[in-house]
Protein backbone atom coordinates (compact mmCIF):
# COMPACT_ATOMS: atom_id res chain seq x y z
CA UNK A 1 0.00 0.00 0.00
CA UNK A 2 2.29 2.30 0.77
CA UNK A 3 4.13 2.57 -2.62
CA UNK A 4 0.20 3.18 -4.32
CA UNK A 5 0.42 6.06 -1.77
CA UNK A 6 3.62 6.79 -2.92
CA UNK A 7 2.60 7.23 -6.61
CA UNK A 8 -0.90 8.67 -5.18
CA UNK A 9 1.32 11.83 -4.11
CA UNK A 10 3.69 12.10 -6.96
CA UNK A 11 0.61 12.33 -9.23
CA UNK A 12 -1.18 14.93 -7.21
CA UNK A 13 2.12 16.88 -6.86
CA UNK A 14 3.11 16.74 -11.05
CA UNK A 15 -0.25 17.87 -11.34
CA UNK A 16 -0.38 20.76 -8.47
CA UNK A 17 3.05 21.82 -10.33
CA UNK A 18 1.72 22.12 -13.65
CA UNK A 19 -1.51 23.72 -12.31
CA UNK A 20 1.00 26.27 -10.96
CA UNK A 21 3.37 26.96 -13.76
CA UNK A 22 0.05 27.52 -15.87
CA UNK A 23 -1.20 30.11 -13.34
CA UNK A 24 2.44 32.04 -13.39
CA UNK A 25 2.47 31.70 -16.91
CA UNK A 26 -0.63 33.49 -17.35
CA UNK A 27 0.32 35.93 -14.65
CA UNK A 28 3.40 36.54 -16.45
CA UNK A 29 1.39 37.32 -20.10
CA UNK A 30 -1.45 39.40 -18.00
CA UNK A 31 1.51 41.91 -16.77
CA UNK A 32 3.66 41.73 -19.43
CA UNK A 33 0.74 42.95 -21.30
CA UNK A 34 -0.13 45.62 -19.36
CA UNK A 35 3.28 46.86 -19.38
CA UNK A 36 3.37 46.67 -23.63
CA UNK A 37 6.02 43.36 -23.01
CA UNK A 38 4.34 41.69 -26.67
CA UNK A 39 7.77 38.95 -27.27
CA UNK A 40 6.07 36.24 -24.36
CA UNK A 41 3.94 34.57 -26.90
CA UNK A 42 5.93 31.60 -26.53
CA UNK A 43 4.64 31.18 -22.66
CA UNK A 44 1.07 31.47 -24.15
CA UNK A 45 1.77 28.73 -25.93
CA UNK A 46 3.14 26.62 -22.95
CA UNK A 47 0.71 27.77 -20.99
CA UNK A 48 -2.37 26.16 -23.27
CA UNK A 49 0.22 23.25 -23.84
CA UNK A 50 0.02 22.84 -20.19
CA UNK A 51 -3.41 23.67 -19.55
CA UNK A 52 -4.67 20.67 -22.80
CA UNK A 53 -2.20 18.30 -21.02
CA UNK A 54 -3.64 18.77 -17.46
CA UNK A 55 -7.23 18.23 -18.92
CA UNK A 56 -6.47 15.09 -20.90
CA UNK A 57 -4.35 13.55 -18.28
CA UNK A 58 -7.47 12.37 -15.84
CA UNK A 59 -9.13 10.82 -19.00
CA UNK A 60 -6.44 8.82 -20.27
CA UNK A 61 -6.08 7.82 -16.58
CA UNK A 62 -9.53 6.41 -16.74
CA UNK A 63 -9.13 4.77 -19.95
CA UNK A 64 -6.21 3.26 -18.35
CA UNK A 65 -7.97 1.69 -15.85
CA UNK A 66 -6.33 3.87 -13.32
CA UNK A 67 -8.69 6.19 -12.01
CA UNK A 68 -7.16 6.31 -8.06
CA UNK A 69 -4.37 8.03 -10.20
CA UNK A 70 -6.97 10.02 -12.06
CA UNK A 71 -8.08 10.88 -8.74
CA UNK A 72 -4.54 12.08 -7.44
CA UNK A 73 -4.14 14.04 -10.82
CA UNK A 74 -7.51 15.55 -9.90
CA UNK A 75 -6.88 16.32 -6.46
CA UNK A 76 -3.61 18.19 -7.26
CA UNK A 77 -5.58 20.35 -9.56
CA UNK A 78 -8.58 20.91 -6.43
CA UNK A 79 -7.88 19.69 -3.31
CA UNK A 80 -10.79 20.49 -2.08
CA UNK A 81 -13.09 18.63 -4.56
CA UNK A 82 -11.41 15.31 -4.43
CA UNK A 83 -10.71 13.97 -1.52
CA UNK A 84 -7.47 12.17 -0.49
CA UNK A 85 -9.20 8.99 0.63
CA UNK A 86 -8.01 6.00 -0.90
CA UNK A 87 -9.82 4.68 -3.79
CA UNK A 88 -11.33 1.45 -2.16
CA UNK A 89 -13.00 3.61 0.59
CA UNK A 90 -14.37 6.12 -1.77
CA UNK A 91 -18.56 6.34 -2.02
CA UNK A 92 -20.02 5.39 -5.36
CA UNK A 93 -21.01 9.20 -5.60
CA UNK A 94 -17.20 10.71 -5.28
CA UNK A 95 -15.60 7.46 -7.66
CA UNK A 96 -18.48 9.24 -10.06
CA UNK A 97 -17.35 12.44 -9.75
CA UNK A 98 -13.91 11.18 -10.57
CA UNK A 99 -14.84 9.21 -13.52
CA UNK A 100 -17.22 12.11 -14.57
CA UNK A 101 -14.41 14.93 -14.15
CA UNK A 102 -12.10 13.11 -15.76
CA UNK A 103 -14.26 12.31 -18.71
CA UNK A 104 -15.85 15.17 -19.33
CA UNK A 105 -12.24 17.35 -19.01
CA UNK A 106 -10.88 14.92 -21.79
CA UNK A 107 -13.87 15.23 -23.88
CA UNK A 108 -13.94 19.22 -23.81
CA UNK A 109 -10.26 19.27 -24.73
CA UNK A 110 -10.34 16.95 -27.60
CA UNK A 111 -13.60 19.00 -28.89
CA UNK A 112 -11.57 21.87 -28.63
CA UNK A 113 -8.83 21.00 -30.21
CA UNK A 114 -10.89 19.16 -33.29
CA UNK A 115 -12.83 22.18 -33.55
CA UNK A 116 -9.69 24.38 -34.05
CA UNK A 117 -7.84 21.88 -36.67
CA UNK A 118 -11.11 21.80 -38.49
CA UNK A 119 -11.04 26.01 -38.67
CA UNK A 120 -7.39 26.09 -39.17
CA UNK A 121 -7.88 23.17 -42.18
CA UNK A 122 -10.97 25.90 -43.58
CA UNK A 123 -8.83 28.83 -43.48
């Protein structure tokens, strides 16, 4: 058990950690911008890089067949919307709201980004 814990922490941390870097990226652009700083497009482009990969990450947990990680990944994102129970003592109603985040965060992404290819592919 204790190495599952182990990997339950790493994955909430990886995920709190990319949840961050996309919050200072996007406070970097928001005050670079309002100081006329226009050369930091490359950090907007990390910064939805990050943001697509922390969305499609609980999914392809699921699909997996790992959703206690999905649950960690989650959790590092809101810690106070997933608990840090373990998996087996989880209700029915919070393993749904795992499989049901994680889903519907994966589905909303790849819509996105299949909407976008199909403008980009118009254009």
């Amino acid at each position: 058990m204790q190495n599952s814990e182990s990997i339950f922490q790493k994955f909430m941390l990886i995920s709190r950690n990319i949840f961050f870097l996309i919050f200072l990226f996007i406070l970097i652009v928001v005050f670079s911008g309002m100081f006329g700083i226009t050369w930091l497009g490359w950090i907007e482009s990390i910064s939805v890089f990050l943001i697509f990969v922390s969305l499609v990450t609980p999914g392809i947990l699921v699909l997996l067949k790992v959703p206690w990680l999905a649950q960690a990944w989650l959790r590092g994102i809101n810690p106070f919307g997933f608990p840090a129970t373990p998996w087996e003592q989880l209700s029915t109603g919070a393993k749904f709201s795992v499989y049901f985040s994680s889903i519907l965060s994966s589905a909303s992404i790849i819509i996105i980004i299949i909407v976008f290819a199909f403008r980009y592919i118009q254009k």
